[in-house]
PDB file of N, CA and C in Angstrom:
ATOM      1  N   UNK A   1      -7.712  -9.335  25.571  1.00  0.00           N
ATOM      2  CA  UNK A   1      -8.512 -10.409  25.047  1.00  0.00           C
ATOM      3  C   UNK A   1      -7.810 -10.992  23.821  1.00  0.00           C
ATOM      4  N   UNK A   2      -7.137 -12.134  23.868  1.00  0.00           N
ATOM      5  CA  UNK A   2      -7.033 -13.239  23.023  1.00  0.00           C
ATOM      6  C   UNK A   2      -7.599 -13.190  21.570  1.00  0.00           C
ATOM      7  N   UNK A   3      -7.280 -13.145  20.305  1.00  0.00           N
ATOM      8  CA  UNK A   3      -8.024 -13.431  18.970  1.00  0.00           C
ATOM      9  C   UNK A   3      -8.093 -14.909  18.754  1.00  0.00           C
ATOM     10  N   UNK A   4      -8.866 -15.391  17.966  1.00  0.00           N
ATOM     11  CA  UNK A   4      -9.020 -16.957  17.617  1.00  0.00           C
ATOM     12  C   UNK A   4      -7.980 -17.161  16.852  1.00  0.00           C
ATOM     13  N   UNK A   5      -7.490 -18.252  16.834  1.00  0.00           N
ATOM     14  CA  UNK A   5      -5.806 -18.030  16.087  1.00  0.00           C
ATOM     15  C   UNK A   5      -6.338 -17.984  14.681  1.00  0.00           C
ATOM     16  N   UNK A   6      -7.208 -18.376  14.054  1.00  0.00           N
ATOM     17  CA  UNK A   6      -6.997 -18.181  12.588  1.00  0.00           C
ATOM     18  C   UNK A   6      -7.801 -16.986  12.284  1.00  0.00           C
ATOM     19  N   UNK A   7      -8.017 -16.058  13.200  1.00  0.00           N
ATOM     20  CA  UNK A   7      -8.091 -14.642  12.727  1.00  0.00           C
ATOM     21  C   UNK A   7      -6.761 -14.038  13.207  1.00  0.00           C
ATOM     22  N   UNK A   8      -5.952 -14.473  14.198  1.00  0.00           N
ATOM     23  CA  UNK A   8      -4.591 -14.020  14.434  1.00  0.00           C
ATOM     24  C   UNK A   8      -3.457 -14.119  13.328  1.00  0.00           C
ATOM     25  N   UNK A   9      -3.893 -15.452  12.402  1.00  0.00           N
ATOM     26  CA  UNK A   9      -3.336 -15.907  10.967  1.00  0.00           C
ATOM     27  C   UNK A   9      -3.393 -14.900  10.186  1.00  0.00           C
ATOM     28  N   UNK A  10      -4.773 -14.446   9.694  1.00  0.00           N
ATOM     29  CA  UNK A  10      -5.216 -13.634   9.263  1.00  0.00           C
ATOM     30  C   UNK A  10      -4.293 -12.011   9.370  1.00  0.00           C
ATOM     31  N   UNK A  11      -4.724 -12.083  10.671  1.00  0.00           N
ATOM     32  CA  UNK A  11      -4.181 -10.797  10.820  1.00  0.00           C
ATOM     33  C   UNK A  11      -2.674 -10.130  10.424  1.00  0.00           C
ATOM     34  N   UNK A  12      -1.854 -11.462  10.911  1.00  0.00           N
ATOM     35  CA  UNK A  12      -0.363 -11.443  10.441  1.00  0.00           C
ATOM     36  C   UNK A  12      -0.670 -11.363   8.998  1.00  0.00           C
ATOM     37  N   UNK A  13      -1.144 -12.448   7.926  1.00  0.00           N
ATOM     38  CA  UNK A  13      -0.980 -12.142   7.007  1.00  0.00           C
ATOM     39  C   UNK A  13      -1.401 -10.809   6.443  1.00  0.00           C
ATOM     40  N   UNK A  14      -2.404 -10.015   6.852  1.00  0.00           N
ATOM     41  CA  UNK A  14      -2.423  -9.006   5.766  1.00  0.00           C
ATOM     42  C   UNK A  14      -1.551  -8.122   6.947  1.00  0.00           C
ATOM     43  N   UNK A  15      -1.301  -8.265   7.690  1.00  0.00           N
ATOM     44  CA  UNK A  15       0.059  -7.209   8.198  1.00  0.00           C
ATOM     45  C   UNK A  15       1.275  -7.509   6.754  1.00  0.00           C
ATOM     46  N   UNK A  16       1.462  -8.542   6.365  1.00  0.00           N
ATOM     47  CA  UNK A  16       2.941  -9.126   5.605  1.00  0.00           C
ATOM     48  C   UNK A  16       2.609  -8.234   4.645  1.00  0.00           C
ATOM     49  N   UNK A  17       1.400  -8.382   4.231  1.00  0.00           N
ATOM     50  CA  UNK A  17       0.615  -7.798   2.499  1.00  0.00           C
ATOM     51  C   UNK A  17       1.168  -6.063   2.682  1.00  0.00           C
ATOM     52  N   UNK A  18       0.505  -5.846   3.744  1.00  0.00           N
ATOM     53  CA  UNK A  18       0.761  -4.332   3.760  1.00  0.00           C
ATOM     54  C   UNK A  18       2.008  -3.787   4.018  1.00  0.00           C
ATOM     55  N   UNK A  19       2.860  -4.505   4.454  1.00  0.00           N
ATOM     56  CA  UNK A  19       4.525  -4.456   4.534  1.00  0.00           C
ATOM     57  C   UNK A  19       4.716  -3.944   3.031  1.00  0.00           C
ATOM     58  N   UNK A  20       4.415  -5.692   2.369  1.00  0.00           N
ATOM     59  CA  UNK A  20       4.639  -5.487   1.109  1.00  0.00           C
ATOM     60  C   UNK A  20       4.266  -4.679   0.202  1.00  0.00           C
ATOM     61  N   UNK A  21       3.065  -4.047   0.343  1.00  0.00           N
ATOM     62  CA  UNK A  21       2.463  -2.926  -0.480  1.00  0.00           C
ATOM     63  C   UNK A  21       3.630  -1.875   0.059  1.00  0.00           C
ATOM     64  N   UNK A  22       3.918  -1.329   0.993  1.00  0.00           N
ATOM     65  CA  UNK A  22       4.738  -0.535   1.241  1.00  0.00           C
ATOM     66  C   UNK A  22       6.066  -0.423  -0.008  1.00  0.00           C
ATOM     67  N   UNK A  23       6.460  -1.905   0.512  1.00  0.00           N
ATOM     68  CA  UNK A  23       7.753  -2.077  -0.847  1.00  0.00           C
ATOM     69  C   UNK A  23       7.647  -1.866  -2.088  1.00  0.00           C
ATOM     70  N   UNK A  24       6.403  -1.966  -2.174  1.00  0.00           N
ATOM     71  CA  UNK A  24       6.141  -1.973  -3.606  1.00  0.00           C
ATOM     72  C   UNK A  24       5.808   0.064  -3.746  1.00  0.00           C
ATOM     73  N   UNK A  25       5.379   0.403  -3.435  1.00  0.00           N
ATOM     74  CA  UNK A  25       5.547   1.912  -3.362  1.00  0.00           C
ATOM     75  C   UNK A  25       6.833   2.933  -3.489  1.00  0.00           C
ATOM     76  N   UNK A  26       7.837   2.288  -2.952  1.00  0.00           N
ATOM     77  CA  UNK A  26       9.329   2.239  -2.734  1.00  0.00           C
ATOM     78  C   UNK A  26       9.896   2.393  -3.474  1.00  0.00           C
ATOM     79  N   UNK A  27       9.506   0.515  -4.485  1.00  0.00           N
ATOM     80  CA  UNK A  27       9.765   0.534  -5.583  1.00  0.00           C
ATOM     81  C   UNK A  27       9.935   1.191  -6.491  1.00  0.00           C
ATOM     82  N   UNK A  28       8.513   1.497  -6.375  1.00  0.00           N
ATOM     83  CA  UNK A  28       7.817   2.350  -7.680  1.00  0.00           C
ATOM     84  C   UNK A  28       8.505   3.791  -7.738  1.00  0.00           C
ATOM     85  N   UNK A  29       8.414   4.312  -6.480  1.00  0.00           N
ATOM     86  CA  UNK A  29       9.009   5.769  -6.092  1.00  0.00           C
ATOM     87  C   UNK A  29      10.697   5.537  -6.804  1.00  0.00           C
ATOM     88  N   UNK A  30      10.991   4.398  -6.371  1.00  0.00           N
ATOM     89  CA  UNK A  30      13.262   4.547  -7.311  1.00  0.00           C
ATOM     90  C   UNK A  30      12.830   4.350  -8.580  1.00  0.00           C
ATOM     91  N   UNK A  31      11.795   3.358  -9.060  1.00  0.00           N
ATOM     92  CA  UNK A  31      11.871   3.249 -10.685  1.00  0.00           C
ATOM     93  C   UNK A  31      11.466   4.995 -10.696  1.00  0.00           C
ATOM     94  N   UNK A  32      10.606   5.635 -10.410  1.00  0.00           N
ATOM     95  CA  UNK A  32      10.488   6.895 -11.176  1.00  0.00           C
ATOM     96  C   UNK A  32      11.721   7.635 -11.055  1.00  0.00           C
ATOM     97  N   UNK A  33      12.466   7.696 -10.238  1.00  0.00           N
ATOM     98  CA  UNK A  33      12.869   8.902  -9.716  1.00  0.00           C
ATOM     99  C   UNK A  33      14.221   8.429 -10.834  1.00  0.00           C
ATOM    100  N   UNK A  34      14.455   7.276 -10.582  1.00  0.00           N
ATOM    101  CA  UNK A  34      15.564   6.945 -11.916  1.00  0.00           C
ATOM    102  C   UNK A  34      15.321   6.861 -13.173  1.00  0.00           C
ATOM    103  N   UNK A  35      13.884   7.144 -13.567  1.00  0.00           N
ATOM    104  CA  UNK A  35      13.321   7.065 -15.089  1.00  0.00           C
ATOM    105  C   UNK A  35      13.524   9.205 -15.094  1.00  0.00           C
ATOM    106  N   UNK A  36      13.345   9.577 -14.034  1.00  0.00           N
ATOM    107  CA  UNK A  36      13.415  11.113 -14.420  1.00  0.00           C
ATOM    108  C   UNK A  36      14.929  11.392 -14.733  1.00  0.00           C
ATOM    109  N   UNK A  37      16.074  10.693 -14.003  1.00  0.00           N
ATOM    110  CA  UNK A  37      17.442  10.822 -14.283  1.00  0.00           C
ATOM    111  C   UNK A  37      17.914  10.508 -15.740  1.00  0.00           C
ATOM    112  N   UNK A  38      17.231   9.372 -16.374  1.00  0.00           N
ATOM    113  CA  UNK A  38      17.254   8.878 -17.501  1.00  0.00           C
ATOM    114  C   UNK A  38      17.090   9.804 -18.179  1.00  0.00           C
ATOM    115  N   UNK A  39      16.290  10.749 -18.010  1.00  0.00           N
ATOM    116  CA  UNK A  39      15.593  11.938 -18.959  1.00  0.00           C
ATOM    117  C   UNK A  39      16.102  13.024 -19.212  1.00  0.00           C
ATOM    118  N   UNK A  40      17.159  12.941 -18.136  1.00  0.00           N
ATOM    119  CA  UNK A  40      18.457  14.297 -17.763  1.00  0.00           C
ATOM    120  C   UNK A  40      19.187  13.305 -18.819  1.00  0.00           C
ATOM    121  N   UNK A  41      19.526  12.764 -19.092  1.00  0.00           N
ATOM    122  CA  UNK A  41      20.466  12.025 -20.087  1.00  0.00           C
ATOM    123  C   UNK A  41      21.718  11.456 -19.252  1.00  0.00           C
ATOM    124  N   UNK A  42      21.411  10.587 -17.885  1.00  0.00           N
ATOM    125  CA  UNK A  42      22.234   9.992 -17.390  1.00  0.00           C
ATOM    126  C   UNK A  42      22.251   8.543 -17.722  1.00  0.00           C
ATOM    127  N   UNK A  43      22.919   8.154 -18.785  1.00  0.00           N
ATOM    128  CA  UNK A  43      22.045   6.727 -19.409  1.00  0.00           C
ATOM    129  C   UNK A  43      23.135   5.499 -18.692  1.00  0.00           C
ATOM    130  N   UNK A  44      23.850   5.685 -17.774  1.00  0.00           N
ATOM    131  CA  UNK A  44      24.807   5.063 -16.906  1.00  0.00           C
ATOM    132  C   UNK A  44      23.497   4.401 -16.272  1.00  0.00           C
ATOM    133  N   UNK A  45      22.457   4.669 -15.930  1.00  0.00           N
ATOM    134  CA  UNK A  45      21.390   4.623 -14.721  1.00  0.00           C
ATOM    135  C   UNK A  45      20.417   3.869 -15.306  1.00  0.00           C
ATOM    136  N   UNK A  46      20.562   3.157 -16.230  1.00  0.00           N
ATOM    137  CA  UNK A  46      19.401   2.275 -17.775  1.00  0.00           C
ATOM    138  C   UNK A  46      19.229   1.024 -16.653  1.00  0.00           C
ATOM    139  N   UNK A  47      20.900   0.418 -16.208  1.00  0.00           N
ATOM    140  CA  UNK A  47      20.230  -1.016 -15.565  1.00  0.00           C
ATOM    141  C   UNK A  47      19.918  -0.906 -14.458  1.00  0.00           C
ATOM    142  N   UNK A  48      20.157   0.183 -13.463  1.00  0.00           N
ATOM    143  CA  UNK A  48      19.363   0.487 -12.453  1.00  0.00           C
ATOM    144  C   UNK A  48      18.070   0.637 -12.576  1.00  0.00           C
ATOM    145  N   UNK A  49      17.505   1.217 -13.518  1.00  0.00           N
ATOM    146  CA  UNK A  49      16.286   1.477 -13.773  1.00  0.00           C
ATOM    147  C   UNK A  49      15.168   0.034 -14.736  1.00  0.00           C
ATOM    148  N   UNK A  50      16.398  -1.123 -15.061  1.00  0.00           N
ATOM    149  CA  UNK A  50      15.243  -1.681 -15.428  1.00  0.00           C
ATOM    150  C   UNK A  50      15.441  -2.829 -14.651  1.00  0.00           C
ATOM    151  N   UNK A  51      16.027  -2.813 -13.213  1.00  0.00           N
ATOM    152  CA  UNK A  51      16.681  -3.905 -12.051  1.00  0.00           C
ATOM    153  C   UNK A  51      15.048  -3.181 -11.273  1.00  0.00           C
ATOM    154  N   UNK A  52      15.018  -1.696 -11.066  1.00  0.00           N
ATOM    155  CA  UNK A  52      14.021  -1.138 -10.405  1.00  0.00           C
ATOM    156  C   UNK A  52      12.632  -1.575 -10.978  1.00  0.00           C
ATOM    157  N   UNK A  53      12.548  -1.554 -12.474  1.00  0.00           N
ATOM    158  CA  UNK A  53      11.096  -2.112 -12.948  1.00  0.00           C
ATOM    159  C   UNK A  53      10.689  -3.321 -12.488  1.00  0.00           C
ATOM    160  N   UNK A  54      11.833  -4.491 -12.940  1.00  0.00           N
ATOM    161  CA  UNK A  54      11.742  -5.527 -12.587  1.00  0.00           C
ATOM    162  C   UNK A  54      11.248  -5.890 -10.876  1.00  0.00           C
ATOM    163  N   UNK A  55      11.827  -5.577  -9.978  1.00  0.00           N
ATOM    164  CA  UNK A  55      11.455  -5.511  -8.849  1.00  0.00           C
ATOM    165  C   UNK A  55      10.140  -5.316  -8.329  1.00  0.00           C
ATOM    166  N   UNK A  56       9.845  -3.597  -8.668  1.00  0.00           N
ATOM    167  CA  UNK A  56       8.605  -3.092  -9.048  1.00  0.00           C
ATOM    168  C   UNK A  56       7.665  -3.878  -9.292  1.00  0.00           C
ATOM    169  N   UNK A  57       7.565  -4.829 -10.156  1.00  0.00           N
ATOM    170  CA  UNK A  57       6.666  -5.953 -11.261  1.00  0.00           C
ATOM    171  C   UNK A  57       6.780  -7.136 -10.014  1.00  0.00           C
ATOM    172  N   UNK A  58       7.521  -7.441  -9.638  1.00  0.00           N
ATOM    173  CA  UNK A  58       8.084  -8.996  -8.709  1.00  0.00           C
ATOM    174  C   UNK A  58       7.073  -8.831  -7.599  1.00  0.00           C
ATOM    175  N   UNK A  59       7.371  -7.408  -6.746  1.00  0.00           N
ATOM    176  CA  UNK A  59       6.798  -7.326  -5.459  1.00  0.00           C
ATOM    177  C   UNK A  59       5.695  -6.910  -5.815  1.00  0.00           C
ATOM    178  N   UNK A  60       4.899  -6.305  -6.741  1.00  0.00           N
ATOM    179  CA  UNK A  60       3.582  -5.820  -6.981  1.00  0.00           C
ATOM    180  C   UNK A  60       3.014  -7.652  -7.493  1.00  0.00           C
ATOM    181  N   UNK A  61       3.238  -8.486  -8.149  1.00  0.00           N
ATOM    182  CA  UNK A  61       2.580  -9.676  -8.207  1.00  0.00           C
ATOM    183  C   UNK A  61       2.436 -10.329  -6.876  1.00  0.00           C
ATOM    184  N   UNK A  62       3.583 -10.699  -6.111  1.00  0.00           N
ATOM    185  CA  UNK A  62       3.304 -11.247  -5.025  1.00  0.00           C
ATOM    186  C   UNK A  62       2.649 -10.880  -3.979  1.00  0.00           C
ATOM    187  N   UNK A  63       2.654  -9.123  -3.513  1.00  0.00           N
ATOM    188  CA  UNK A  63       1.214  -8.878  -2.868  1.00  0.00           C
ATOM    189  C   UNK A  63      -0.043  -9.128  -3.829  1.00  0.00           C
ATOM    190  N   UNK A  64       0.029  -9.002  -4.711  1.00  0.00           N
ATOM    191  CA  UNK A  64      -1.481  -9.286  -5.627  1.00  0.00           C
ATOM    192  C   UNK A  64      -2.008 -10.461  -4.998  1.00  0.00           C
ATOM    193  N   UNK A  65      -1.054 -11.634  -5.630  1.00  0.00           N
ATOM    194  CA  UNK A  65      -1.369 -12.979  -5.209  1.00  0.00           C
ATOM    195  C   UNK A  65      -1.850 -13.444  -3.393  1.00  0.00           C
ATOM    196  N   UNK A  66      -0.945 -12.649  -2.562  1.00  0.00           N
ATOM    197  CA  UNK A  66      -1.104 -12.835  -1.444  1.00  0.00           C
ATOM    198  C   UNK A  66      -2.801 -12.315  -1.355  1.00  0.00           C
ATOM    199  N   UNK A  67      -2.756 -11.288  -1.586  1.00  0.00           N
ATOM    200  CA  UNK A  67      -4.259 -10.511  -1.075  1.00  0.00           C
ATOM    201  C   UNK A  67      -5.193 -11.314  -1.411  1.00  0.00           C
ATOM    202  N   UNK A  68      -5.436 -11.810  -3.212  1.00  0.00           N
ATOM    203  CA  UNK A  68      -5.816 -12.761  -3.805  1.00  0.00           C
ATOM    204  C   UNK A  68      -6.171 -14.162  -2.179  1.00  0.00           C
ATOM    205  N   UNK A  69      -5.158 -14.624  -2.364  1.00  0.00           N
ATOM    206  CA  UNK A  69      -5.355 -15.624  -1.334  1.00  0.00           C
ATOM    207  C   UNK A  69      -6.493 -15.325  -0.069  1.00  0.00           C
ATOM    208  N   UNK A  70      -5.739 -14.171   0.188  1.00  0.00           N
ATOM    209  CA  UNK A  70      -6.433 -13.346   1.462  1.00  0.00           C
ATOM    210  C   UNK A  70      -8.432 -13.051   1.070  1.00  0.00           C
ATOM    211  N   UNK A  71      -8.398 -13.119   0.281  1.00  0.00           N
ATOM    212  CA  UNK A  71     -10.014 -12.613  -0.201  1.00  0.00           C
ATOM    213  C   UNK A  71     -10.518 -13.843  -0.560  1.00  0.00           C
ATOM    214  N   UNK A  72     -10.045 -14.586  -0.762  1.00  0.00           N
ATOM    215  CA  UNK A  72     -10.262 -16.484  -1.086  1.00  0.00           C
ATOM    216  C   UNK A  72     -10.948 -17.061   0.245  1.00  0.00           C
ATOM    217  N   UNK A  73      -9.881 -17.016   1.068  1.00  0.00           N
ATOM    218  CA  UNK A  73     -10.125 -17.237   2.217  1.00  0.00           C
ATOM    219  C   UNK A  73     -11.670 -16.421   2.863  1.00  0.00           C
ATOM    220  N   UNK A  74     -11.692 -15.014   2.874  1.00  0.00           N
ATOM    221  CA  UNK A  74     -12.571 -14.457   3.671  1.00  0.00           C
ATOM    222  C   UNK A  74     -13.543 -15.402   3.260  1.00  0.00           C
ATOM    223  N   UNK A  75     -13.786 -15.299   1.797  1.00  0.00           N
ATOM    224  CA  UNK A  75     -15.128 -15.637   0.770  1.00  0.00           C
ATOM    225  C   UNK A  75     -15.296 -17.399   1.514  1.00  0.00           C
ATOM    226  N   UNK A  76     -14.339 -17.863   1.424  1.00  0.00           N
ATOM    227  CA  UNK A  76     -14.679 -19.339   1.934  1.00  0.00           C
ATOM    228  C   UNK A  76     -15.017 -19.237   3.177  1.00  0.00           C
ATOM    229  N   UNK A  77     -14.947 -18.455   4.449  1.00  0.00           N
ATOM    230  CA  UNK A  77     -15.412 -18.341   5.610  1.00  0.00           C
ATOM    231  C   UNK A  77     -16.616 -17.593   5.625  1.00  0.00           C
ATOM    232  N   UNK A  78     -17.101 -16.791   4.791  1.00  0.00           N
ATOM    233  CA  UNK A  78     -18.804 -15.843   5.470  1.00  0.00           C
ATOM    234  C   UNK A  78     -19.444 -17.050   5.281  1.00  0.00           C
ATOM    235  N   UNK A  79     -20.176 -16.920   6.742  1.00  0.00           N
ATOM    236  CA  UNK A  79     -20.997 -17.726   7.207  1.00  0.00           C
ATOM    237  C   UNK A  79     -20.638 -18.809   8.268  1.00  0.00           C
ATOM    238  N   UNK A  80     -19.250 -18.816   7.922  1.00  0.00           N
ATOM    239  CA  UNK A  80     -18.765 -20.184   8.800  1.00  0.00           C
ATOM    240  C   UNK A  80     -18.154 -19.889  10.033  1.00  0.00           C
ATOM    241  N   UNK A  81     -17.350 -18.901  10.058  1.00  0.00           N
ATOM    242  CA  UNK A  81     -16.706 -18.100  11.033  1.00  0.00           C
ATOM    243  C   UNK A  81     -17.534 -17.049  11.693  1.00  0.00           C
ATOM    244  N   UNK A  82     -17.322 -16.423  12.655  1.00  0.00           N
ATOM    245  CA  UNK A  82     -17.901 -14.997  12.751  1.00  0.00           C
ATOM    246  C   UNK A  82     -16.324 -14.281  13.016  1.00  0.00           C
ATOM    247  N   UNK A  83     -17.081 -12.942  12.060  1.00  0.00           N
ATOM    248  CA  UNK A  83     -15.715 -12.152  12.251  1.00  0.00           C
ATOM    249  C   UNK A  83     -15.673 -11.511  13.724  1.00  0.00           C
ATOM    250  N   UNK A  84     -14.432 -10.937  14.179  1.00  0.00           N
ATOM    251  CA  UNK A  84     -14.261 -10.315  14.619  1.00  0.00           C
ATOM    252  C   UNK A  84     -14.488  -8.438  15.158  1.00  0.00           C
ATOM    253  N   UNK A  85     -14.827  -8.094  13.864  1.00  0.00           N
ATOM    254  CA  UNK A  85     -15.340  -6.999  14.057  1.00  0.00           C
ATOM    255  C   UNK A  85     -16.792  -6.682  13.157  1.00  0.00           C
ATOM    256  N   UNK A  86     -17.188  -5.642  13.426  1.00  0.00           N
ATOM    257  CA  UNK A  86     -18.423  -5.046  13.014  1.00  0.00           C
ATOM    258  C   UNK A  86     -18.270  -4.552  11.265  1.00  0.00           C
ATOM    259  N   UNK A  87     -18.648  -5.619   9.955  1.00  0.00           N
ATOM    260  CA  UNK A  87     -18.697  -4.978   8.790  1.00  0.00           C
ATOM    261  C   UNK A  87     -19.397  -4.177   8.104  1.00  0.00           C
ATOM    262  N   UNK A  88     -20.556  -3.548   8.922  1.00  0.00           N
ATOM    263  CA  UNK A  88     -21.621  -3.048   8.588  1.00  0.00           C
ATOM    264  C   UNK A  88     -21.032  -1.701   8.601  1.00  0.00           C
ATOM    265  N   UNK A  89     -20.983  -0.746   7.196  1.00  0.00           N
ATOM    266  CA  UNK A  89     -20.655   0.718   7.631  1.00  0.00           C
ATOM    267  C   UNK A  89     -21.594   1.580   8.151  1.00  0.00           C
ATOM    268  N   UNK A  90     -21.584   2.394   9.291  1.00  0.00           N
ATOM    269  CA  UNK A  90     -22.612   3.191   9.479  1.00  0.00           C
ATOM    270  C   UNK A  90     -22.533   4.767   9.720  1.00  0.00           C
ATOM    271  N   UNK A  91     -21.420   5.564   9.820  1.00  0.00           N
ATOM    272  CA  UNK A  91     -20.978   6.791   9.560  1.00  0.00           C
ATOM    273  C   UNK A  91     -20.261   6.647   8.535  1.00  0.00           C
ATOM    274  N   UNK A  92     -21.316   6.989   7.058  1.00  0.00           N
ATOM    275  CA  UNK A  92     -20.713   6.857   5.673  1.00  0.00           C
ATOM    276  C   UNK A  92     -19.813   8.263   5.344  1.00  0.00           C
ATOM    277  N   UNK A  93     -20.570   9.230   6.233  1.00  0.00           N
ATOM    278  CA  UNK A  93     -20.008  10.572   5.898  1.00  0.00           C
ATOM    279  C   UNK A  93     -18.493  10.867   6.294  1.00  0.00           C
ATOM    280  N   UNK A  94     -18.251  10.071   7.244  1.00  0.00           N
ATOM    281  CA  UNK A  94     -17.420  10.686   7.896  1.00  0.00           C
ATOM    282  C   UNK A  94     -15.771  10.454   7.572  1.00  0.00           C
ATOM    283  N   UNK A  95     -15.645   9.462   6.679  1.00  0.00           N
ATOM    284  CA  UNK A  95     -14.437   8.930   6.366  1.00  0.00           C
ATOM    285  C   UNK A  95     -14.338  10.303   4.859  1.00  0.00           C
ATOM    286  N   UNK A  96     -15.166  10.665   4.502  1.00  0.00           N
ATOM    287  CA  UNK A  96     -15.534  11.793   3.590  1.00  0.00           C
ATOM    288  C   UNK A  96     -15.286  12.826   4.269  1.00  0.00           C
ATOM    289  N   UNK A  97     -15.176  13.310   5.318  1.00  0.00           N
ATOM    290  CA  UNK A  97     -14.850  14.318   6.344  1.00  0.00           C
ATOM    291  C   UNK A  97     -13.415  14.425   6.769  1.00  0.00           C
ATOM    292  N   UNK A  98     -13.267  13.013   7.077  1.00  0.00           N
ATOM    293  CA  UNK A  98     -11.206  13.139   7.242  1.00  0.00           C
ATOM    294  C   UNK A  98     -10.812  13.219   6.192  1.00  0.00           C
ATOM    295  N   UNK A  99     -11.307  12.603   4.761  1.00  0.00           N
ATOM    296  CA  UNK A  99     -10.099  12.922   3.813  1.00  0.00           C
ATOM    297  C   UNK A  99     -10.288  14.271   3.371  1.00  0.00           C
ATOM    298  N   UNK A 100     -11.024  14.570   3.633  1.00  0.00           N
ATOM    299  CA  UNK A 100     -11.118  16.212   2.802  1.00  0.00           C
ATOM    300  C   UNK A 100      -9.890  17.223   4.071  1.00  0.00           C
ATOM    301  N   UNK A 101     -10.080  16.788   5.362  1.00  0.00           N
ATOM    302  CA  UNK A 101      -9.372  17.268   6.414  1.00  0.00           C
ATOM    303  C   UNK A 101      -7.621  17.046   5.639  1.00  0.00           C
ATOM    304  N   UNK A 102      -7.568  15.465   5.835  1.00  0.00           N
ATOM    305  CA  UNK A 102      -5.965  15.340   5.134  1.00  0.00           C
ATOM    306  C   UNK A 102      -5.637  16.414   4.038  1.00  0.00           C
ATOM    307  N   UNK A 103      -6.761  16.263   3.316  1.00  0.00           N
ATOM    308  CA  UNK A 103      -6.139  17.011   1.690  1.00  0.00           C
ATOM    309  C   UNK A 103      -6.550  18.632   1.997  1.00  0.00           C
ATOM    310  N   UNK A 104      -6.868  19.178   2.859  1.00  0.00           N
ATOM    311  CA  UNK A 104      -6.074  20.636   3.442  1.00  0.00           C
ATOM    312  C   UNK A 104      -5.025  20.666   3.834  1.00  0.00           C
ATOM    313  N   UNK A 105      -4.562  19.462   5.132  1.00  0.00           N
ATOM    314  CA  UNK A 105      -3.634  19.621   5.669  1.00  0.00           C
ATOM    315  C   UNK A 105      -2.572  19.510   4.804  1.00  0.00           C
ATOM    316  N   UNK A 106      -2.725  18.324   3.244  1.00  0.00           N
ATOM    317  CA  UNK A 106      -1.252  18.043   2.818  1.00  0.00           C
ATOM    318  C   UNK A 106      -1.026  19.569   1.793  1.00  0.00           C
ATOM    319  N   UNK A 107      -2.470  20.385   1.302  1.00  0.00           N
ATOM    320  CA  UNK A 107      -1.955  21.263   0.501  1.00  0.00           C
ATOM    321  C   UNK A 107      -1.445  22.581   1.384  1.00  0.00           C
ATOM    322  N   UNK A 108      -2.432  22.780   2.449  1.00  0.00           N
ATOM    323  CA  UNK A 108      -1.028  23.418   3.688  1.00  0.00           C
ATOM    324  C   UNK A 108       0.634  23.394   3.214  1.00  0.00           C
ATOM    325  N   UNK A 109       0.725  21.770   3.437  1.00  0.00           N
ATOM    326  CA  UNK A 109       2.547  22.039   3.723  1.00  0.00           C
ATOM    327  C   UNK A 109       2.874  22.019   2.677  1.00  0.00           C
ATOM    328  N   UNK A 110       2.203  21.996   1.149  1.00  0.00           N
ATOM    329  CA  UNK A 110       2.568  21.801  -0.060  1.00  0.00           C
ATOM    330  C   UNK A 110       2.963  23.318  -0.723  1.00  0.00           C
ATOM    331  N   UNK A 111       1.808  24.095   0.005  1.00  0.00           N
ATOM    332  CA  UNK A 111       1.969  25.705   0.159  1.00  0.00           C
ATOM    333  C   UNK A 111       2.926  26.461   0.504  1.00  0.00           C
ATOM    334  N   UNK A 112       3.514  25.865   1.671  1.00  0.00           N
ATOM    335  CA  UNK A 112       4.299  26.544   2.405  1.00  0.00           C
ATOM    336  C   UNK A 112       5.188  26.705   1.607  1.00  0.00           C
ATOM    337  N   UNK A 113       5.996  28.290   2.376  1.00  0.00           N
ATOM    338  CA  UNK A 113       7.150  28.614   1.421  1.00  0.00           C
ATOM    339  C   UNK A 113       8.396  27.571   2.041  1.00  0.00           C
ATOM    340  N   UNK A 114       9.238  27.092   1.075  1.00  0.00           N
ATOM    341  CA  UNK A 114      10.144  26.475   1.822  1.00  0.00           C
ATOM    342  C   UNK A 114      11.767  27.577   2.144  1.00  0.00           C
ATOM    343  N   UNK A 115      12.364  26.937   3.165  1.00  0.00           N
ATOM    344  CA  UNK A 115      13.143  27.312   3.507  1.00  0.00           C
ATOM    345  C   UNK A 115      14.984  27.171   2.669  1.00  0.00           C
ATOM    346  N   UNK A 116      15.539  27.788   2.115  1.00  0.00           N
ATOM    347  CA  UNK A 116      16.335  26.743   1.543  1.00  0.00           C
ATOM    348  C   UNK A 116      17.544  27.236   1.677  1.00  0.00           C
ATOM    349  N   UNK A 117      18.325  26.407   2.185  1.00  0.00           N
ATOM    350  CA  UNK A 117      19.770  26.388   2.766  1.00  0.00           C
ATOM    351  C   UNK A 117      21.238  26.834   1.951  1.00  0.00           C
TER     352      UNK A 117
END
């Protein structure tokens, strides 16, 4: 079944957003990991690390703005459109049930002894 193209719009765009949130995580993950090198006293690694902030800052505004847009839009459509899916939550518990599931599973492998080569 076919989507109405400007929920297909939609859809691409916050696919792009969440790309971009990705990058921006990325980001964030090299600025730290090169702010901890900094701390070892590798100070060769200063403009890497403020090429990484900068970036960091670039791609975290432009998903802002995008999403921004993205919530503009919804707000100008309730009422005018009908969405596509069901917004009404009705198993409140249960999204409370998987994350507690995840956060065993991640302290599981966080537990584990590791193996080391």
């Amino acid at each position: 079944m076919s989507q109405p193209q400007y929920v297909q719009e939609r859809l691409e765009s916050l696919a792009k957003i969440d790309e971009q949130l990705v990058d921006v995580l990325h980001r964030a993950s090299l600025t730290v990991s090169t702010l901890i090198d900094l701390k070892k006293g590798q100070e060769e690694l200063k403009p890497q690390f403020e090429q990484n902030a900068q970036e960091f800052y670039t791609d975290l505004e432009s998903a802002t703005c995008q999403l921004r847009r993205e919530i503009k839009l919804l707000d100008e459509n309730v009422g005018t459109r009908l969405l596509p899916i069901q917004t009404h939550k009705r198993a409140t518990g249960q999204d409370n049930v998987k994350l507690q599931e995840q956060f065993k599973l991640l302290e599981q492998l966080l537990t584990e002894p590791k193996d080391v080569v």
